[in-house]
PDB file of N, CA and C in Angstrom:
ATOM      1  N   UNK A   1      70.450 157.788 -64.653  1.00  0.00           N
ATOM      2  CA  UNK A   1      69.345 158.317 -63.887  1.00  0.00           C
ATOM      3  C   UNK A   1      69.840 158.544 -62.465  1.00  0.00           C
ATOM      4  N   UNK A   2      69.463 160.052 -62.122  1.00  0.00           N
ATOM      5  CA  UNK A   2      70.078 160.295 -60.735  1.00  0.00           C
ATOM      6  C   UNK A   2      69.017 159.649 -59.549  1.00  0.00           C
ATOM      7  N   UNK A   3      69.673 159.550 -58.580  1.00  0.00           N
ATOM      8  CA  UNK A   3      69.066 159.233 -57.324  1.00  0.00           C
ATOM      9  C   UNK A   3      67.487 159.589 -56.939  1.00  0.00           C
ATOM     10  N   UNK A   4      67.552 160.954 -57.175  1.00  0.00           N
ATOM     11  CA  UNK A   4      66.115 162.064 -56.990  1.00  0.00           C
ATOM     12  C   UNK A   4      65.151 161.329 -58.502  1.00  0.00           C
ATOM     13  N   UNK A   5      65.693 161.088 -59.732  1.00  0.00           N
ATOM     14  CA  UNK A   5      64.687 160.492 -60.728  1.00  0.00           C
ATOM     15  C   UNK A   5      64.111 159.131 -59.896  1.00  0.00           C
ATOM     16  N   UNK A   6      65.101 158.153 -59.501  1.00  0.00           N
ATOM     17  CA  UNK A   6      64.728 156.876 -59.119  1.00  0.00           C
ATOM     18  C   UNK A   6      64.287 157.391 -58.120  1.00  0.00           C
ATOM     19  N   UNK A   7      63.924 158.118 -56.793  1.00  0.00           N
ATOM     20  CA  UNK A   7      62.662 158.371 -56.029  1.00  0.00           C
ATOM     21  C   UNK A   7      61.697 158.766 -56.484  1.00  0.00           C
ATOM     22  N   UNK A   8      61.551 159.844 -57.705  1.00  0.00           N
ATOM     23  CA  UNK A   8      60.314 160.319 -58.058  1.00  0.00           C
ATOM     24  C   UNK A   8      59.574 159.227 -59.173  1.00  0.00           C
ATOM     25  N   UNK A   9      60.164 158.080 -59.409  1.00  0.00           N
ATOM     26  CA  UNK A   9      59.400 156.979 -60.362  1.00  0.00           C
ATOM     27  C   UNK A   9      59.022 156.326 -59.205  1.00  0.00           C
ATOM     28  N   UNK A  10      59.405 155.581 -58.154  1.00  0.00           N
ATOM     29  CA  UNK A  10      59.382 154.948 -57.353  1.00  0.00           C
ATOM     30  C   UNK A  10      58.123 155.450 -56.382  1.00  0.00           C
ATOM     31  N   UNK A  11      58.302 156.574 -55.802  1.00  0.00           N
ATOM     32  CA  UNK A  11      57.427 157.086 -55.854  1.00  0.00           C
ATOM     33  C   UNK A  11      55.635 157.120 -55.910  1.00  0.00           C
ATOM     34  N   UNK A  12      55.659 157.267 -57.048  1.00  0.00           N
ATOM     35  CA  UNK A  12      55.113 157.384 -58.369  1.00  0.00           C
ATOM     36  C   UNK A  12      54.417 155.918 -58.110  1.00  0.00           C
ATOM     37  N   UNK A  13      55.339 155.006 -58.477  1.00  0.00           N
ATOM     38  CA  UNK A  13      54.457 153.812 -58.830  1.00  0.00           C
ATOM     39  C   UNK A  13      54.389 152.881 -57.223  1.00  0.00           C
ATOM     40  N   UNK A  14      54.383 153.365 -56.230  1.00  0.00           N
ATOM     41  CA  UNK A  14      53.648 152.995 -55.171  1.00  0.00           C
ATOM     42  C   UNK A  14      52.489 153.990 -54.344  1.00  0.00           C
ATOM     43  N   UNK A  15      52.108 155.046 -55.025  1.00  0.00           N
ATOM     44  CA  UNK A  15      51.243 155.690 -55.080  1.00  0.00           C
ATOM     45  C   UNK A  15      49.922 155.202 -56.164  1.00  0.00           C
ATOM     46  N   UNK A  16      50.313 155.272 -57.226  1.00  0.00           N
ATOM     47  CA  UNK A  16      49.779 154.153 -58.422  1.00  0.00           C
ATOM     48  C   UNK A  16      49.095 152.741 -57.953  1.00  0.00           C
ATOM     49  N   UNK A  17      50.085 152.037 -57.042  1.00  0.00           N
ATOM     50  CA  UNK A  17      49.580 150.834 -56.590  1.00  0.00           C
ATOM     51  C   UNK A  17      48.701 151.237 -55.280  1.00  0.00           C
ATOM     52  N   UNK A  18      48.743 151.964 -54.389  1.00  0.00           N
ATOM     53  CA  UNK A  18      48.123 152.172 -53.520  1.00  0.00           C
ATOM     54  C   UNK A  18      46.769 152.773 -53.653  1.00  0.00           C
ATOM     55  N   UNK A  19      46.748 154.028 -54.637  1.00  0.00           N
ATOM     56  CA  UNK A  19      45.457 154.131 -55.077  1.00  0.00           C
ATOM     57  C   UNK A  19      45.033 152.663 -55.884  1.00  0.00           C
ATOM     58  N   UNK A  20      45.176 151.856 -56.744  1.00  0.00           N
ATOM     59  CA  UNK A  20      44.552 150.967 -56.667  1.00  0.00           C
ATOM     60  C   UNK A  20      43.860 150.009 -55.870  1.00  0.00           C
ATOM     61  N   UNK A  21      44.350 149.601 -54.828  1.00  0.00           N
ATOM     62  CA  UNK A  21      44.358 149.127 -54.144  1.00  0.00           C
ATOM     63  C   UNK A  21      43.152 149.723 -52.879  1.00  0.00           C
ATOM     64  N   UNK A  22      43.132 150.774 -52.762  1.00  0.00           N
ATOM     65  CA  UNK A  22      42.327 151.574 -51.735  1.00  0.00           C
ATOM     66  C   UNK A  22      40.889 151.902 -52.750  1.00  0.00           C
ATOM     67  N   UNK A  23      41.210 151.742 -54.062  1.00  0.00           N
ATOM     68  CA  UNK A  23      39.426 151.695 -54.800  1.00  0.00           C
ATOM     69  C   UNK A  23      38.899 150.432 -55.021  1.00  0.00           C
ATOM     70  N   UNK A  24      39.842 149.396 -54.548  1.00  0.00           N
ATOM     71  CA  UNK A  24      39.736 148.012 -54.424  1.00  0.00           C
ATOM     72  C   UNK A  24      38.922 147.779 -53.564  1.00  0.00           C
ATOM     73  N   UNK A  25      39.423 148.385 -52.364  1.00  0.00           N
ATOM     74  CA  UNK A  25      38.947 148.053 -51.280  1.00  0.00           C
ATOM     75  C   UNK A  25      37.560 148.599 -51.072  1.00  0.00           C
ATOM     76  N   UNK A  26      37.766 150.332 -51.577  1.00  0.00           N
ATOM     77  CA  UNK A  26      36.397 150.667 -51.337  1.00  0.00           C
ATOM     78  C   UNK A  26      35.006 149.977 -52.097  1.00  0.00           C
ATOM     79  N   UNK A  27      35.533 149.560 -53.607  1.00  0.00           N
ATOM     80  CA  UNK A  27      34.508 148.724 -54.164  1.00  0.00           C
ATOM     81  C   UNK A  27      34.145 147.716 -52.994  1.00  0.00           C
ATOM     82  N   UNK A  28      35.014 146.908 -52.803  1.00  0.00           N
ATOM     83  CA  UNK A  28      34.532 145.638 -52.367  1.00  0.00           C
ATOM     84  C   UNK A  28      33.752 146.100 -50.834  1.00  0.00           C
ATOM     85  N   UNK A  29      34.259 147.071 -50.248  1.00  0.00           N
ATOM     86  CA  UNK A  29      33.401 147.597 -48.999  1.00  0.00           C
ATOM     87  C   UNK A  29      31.627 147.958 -49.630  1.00  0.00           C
ATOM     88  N   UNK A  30      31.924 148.740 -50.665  1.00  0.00           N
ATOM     89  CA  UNK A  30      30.207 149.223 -51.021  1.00  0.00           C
ATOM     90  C   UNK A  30      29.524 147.872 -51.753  1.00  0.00           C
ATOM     91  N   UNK A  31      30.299 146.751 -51.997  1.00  0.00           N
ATOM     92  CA  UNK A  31      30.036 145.931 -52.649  1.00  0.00           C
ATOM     93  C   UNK A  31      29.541 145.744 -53.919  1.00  0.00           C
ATOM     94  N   UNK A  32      30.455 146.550 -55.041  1.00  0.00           N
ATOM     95  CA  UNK A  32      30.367 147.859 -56.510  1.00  0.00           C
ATOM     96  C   UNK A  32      31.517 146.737 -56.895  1.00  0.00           C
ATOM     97  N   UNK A  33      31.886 145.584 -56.499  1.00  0.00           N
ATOM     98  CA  UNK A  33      32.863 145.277 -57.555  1.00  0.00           C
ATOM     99  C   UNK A  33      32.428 145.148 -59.141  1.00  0.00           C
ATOM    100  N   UNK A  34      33.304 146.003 -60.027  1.00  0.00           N
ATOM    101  CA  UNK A  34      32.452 145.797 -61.261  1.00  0.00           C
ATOM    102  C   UNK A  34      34.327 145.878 -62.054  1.00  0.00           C
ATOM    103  N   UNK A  35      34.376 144.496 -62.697  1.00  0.00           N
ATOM    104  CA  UNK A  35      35.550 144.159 -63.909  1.00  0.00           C
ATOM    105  C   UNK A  35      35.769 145.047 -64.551  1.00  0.00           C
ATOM    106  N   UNK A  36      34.031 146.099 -65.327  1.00  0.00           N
ATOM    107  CA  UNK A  36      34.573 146.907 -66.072  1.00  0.00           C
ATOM    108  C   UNK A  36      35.240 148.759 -65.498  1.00  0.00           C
ATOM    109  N   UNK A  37      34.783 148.889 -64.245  1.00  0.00           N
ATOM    110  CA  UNK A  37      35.465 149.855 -63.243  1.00  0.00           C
ATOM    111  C   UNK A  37      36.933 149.857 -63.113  1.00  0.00           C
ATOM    112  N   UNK A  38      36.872 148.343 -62.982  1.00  0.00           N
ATOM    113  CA  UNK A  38      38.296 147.560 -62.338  1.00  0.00           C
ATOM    114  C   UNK A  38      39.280 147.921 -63.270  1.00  0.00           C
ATOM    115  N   UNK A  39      38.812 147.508 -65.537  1.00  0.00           N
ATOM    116  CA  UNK A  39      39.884 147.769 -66.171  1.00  0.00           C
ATOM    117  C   UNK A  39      39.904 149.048 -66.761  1.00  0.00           C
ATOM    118  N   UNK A  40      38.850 149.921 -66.634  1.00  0.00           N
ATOM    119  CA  UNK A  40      38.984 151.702 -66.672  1.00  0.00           C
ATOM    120  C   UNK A  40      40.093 152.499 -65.791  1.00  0.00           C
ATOM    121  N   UNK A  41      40.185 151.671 -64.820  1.00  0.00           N
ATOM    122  CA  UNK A  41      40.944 152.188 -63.495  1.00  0.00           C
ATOM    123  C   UNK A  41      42.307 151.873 -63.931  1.00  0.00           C
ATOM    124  N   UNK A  42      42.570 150.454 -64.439  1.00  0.00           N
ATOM    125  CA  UNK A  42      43.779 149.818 -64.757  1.00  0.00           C
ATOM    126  C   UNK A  42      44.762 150.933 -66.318  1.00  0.00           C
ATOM    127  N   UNK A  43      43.433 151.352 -66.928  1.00  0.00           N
ATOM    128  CA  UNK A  43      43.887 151.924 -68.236  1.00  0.00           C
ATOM    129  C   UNK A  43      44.365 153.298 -67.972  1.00  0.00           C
ATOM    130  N   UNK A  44      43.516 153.945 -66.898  1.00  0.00           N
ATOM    131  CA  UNK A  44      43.910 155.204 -66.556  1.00  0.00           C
ATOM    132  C   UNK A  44      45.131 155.533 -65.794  1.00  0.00           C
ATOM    133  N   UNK A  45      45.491 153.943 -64.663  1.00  0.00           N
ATOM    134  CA  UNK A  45      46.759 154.024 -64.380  1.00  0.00           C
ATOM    135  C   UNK A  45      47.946 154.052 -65.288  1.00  0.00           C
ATOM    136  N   UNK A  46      47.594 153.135 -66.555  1.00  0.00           N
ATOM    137  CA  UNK A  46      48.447 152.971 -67.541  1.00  0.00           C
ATOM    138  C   UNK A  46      49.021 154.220 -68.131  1.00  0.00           C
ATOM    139  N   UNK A  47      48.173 155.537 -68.249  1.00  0.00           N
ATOM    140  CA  UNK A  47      48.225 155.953 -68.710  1.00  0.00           C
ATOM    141  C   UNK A  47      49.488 156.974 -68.004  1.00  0.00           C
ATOM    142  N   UNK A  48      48.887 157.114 -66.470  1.00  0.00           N
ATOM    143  CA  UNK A  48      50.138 157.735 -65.808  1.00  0.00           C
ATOM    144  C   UNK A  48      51.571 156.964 -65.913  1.00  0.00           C
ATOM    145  N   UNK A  49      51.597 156.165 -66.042  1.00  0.00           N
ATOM    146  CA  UNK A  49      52.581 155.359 -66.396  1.00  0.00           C
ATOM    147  C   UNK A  49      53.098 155.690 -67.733  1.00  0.00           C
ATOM    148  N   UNK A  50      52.764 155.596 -68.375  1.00  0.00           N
ATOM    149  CA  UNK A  50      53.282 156.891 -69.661  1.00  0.00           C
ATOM    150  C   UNK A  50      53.794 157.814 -69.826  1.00  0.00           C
ATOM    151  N   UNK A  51      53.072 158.573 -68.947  1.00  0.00           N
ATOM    152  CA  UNK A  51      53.407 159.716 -69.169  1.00  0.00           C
ATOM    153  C   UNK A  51      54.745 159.803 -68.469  1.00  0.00           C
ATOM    154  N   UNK A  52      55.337 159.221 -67.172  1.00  0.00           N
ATOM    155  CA  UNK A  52      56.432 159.495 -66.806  1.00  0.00           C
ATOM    156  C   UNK A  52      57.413 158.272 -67.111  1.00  0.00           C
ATOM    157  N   UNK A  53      56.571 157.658 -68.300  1.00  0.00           N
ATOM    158  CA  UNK A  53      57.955 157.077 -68.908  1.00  0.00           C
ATOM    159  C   UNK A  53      58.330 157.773 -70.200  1.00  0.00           C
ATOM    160  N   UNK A  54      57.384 158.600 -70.943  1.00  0.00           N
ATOM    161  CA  UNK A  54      57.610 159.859 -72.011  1.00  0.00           C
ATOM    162  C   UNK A  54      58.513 161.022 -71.138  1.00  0.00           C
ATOM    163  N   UNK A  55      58.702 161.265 -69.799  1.00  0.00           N
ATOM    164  CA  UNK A  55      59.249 162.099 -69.378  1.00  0.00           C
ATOM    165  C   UNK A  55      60.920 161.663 -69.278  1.00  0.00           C
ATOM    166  N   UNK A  56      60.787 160.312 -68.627  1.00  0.00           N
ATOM    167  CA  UNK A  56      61.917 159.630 -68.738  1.00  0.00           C
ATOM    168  C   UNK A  56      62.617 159.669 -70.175  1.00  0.00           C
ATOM    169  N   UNK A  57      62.151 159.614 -70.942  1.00  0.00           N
ATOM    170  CA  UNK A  57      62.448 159.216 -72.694  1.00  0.00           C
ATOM    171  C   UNK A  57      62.885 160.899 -72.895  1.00  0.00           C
ATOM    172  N   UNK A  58      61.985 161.778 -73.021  1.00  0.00           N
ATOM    173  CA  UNK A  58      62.226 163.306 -73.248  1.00  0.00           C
ATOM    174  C   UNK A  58      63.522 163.602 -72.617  1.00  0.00           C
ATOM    175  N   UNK A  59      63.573 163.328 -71.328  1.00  0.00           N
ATOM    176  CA  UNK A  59      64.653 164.185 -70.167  1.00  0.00           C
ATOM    177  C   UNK A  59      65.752 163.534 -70.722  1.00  0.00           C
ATOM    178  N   UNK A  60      66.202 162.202 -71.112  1.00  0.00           N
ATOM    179  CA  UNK A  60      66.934 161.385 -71.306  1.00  0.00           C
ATOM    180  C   UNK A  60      67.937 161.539 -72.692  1.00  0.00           C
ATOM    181  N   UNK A  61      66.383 162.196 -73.136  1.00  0.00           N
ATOM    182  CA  UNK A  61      67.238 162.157 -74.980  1.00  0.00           C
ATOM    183  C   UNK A  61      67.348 163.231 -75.321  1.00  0.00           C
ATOM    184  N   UNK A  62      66.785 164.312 -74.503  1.00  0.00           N
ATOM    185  CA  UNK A  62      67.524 165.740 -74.818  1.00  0.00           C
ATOM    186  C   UNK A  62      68.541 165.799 -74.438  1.00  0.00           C
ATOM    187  N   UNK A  63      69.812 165.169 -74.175  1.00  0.00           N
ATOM    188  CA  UNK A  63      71.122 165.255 -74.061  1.00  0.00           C
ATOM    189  C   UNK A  63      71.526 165.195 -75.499  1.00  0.00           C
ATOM    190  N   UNK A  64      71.506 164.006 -76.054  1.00  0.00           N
ATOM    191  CA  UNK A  64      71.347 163.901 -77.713  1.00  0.00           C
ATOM    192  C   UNK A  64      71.278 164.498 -78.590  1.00  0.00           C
ATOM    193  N   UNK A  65      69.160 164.925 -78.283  1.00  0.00           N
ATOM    194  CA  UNK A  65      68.635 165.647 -79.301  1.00  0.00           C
ATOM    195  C   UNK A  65      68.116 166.633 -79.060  1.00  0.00           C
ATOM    196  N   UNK A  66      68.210 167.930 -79.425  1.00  0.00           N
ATOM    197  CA  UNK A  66      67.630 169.332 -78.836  1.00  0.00           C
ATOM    198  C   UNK A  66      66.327 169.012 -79.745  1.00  0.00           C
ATOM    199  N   UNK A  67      64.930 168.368 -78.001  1.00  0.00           N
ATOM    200  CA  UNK A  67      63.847 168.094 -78.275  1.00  0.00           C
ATOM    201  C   UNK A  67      62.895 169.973 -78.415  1.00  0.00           C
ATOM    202  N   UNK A  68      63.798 171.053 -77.966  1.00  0.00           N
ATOM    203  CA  UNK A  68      63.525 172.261 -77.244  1.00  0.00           C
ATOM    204  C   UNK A  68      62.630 172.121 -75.719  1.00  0.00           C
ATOM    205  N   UNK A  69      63.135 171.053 -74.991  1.00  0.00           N
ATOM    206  CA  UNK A  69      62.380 171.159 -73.412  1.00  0.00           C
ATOM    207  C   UNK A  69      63.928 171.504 -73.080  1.00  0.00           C
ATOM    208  N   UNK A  70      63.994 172.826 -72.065  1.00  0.00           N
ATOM    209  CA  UNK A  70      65.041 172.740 -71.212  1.00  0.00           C
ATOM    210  C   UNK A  70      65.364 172.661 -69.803  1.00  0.00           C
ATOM    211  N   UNK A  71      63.348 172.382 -69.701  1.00  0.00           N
ATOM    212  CA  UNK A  71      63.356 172.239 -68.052  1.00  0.00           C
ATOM    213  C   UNK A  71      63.304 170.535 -67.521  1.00  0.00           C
ATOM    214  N   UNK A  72      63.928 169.802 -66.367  1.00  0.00           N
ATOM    215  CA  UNK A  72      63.465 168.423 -66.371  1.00  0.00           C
ATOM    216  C   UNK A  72      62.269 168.632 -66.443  1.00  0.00           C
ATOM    217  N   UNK A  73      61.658 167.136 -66.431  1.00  0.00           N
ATOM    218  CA  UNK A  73      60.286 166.634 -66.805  1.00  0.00           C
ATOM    219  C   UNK A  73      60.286 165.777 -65.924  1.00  0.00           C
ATOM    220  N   UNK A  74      60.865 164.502 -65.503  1.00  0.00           N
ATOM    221  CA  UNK A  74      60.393 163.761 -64.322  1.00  0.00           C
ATOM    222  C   UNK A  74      60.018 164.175 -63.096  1.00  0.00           C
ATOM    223  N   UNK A  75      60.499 165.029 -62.329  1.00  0.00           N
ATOM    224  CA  UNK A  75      60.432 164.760 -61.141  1.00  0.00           C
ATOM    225  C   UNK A  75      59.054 166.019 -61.424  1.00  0.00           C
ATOM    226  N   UNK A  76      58.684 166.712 -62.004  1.00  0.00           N
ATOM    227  CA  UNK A  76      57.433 167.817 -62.437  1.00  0.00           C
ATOM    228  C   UNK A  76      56.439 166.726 -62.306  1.00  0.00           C
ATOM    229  N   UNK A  77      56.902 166.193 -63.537  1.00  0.00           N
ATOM    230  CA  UNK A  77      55.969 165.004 -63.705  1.00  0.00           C
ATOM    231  C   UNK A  77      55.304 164.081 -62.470  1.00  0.00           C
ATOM    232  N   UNK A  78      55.994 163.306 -62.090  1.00  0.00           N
ATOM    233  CA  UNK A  78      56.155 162.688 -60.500  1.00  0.00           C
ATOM    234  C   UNK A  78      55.271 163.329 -59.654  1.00  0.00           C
ATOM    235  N   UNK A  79      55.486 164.624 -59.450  1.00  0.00           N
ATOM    236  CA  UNK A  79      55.342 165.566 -58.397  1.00  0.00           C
ATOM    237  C   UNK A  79      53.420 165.829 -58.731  1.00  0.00           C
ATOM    238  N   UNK A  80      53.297 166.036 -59.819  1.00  0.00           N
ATOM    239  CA  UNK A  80      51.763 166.017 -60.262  1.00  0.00           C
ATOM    240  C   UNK A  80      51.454 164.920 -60.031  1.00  0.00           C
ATOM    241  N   UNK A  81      51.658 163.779 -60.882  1.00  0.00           N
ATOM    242  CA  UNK A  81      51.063 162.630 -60.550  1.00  0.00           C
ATOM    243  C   UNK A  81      50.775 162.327 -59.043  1.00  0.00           C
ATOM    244  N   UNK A  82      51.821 162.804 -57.880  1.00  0.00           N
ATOM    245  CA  UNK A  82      51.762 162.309 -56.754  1.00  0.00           C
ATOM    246  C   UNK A  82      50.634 162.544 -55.918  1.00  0.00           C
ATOM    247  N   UNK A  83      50.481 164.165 -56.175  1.00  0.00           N
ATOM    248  CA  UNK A  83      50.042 164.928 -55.755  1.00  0.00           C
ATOM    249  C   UNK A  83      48.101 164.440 -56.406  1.00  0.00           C
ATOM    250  N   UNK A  84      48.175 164.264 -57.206  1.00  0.00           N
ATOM    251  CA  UNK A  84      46.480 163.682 -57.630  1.00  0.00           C
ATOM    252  C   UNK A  84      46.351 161.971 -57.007  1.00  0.00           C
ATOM    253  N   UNK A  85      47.317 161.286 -57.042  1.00  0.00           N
ATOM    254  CA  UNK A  85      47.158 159.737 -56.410  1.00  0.00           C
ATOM    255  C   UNK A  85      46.958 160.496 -54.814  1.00  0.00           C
ATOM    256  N   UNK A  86      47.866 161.116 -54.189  1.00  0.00           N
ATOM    257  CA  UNK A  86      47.276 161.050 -52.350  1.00  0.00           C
ATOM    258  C   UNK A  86      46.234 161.898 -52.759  1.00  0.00           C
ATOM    259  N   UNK A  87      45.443 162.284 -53.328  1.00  0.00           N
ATOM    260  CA  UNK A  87      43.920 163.417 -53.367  1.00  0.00           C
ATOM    261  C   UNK A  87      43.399 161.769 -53.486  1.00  0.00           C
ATOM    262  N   UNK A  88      43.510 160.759 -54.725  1.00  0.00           N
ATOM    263  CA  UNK A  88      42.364 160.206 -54.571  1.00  0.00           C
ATOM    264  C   UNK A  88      42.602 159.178 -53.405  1.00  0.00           C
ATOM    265  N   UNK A  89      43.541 158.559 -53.222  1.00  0.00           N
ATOM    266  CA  UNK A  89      43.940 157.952 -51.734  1.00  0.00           C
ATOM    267  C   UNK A  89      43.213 158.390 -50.651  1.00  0.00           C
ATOM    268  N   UNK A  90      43.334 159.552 -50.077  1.00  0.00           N
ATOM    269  CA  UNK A  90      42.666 159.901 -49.599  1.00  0.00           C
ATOM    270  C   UNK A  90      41.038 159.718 -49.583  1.00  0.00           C
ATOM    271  N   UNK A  91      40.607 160.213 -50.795  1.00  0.00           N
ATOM    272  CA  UNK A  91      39.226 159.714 -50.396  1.00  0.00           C
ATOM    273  C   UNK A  91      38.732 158.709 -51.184  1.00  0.00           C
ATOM    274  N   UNK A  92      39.639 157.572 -51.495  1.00  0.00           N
ATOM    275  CA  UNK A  92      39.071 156.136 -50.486  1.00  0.00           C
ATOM    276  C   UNK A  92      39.031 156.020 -49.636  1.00  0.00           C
ATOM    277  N   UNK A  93      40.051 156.304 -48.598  1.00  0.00           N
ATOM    278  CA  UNK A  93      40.427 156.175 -47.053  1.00  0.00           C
ATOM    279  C   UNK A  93      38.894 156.996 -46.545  1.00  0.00           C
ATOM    280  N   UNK A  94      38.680 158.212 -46.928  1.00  0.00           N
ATOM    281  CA  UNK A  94      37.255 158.654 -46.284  1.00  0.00           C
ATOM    282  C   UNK A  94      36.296 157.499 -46.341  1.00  0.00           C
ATOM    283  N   UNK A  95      36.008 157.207 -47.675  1.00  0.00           N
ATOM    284  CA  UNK A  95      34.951 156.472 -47.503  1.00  0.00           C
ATOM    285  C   UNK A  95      34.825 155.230 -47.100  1.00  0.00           C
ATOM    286  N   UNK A  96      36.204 154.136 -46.797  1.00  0.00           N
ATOM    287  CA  UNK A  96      36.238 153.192 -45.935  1.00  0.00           C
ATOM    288  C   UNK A  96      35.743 153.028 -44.361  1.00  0.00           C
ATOM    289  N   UNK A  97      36.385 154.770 -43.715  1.00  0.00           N
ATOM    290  CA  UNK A  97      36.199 154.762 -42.473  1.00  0.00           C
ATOM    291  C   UNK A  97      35.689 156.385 -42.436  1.00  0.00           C
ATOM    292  N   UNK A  98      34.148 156.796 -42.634  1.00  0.00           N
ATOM    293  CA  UNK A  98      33.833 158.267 -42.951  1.00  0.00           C
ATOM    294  C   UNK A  98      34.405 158.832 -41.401  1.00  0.00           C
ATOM    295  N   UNK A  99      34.621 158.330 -40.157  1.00  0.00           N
ATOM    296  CA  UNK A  99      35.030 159.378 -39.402  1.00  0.00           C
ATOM    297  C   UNK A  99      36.058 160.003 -39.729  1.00  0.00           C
ATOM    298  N   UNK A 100      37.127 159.139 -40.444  1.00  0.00           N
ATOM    299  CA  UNK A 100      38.604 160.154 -40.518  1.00  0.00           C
ATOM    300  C   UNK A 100      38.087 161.337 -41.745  1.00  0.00           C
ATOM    301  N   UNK A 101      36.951 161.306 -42.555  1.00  0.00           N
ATOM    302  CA  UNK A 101      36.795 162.355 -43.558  1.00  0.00           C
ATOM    303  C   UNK A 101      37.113 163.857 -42.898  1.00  0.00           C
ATOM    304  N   UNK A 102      37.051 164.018 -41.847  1.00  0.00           N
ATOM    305  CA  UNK A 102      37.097 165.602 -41.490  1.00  0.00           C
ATOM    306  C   UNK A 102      37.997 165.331 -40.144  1.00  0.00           C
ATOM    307  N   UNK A 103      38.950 164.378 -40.232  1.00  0.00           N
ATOM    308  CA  UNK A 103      39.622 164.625 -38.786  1.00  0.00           C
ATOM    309  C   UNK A 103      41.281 165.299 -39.330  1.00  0.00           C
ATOM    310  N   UNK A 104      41.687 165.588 -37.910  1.00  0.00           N
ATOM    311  CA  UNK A 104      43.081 165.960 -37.984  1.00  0.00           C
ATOM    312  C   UNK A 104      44.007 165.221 -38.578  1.00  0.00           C
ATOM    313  N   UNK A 105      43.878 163.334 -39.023  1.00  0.00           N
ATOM    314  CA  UNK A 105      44.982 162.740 -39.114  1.00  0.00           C
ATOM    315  C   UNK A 105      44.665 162.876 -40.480  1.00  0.00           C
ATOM    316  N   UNK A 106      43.124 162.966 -41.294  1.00  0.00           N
ATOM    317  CA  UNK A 106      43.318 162.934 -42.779  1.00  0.00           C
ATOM    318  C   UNK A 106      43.888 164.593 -43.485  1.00  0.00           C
ATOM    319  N   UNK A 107      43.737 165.792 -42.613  1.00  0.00           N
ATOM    320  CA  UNK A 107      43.877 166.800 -42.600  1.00  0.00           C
ATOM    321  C   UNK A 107      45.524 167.402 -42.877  1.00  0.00           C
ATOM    322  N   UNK A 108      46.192 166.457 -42.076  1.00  0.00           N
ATOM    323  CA  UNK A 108      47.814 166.358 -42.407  1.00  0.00           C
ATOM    324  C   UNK A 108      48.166 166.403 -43.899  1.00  0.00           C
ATOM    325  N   UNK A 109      47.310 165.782 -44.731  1.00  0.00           N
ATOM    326  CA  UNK A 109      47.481 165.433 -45.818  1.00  0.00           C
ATOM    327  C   UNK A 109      47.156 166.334 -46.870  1.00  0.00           C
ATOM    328  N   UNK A 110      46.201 167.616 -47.042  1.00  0.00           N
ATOM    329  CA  UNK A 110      45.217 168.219 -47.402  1.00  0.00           C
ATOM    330  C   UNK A 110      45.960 169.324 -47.420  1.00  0.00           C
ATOM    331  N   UNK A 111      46.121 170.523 -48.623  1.00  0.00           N
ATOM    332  CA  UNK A 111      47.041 171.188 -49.072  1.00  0.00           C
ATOM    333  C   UNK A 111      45.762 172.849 -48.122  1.00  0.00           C
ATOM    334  N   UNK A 112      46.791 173.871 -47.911  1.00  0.00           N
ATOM    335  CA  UNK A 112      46.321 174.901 -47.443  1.00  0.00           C
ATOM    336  C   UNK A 112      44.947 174.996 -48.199  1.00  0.00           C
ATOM    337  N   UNK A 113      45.208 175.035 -49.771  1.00  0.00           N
ATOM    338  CA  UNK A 113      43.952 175.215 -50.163  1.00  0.00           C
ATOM    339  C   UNK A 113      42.658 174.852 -50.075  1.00  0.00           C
ATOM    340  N   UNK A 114      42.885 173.621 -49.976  1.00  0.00           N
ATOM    341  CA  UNK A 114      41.863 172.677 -49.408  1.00  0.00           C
ATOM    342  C   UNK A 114      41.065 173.079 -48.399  1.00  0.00           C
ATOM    343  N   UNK A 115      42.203 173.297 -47.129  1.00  0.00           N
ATOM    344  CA  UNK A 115      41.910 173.334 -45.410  1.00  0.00           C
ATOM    345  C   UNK A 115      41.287 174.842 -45.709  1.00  0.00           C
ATOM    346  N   UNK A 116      41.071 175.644 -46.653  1.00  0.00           N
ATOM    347  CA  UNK A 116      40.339 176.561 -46.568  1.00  0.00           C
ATOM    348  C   UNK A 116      39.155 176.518 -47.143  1.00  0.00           C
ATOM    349  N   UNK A 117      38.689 175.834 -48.320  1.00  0.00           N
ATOM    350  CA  UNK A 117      37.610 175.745 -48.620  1.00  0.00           C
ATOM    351  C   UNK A 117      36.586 174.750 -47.768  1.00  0.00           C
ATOM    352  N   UNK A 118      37.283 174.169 -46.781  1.00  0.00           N
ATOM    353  CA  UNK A 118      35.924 173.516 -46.014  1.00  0.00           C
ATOM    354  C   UNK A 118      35.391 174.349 -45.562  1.00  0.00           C
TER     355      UNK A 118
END
């Protein structure tokens, strides 16, 4: 595994932990802690977790076995996943502290497309 795979897992799974962590927080701010939220959240992470360990497994063993993928898959992979964990990151972070919802520092973050549909 090259250098660029071990950033895009890495990545990956501190984005994973951070959105957890920031719907953690927002529960416990609205005071919504609910176990069964808690292990929906846990299963759905699981699930990204899958998927870029099926990417890992695919990218890995088409050296082997002509799976017919000839494009990588991790760092695609990675790159989606990342890209939906800072969307929901983000708005936990809104709703912890609603002033940053429409300021310049959460705005850094927020893809052209976005910054046009407000």
């Amino acid at each position: 595994m090259g250098a660029t795979e071990v950033a895009a897992l890495s990545i990956v799974g501190v984005l994973i932990a951070m959105d957890y962590l920031t719907g953690l927080m927002k529960a416990v701010h609205a005071h919504d802690i609910s176990s069964e939220k808690m292990r929906e959240g846990l299963w759905h992470k699981s699930g990204l977790v899958l998927v870029m360990l099926l990417a890992e497994i695919v990218e890995r063993g088409q050296s082997w076995l002509d799976m017919g993928y000839a494009v990588p898959l991790i760092v695609p992979a990675a790159a989606y996943i990342s890209i939906t964990e800072i969307s929901s990151i983000i708005e936990n972070i809104a709703e912890l502290n609603p002033e940053l919802r429409d300021s310049p520092l959460l705005d850094l973050f927020r893809s052209e497309k976005e910054k046009g549909d407000k």
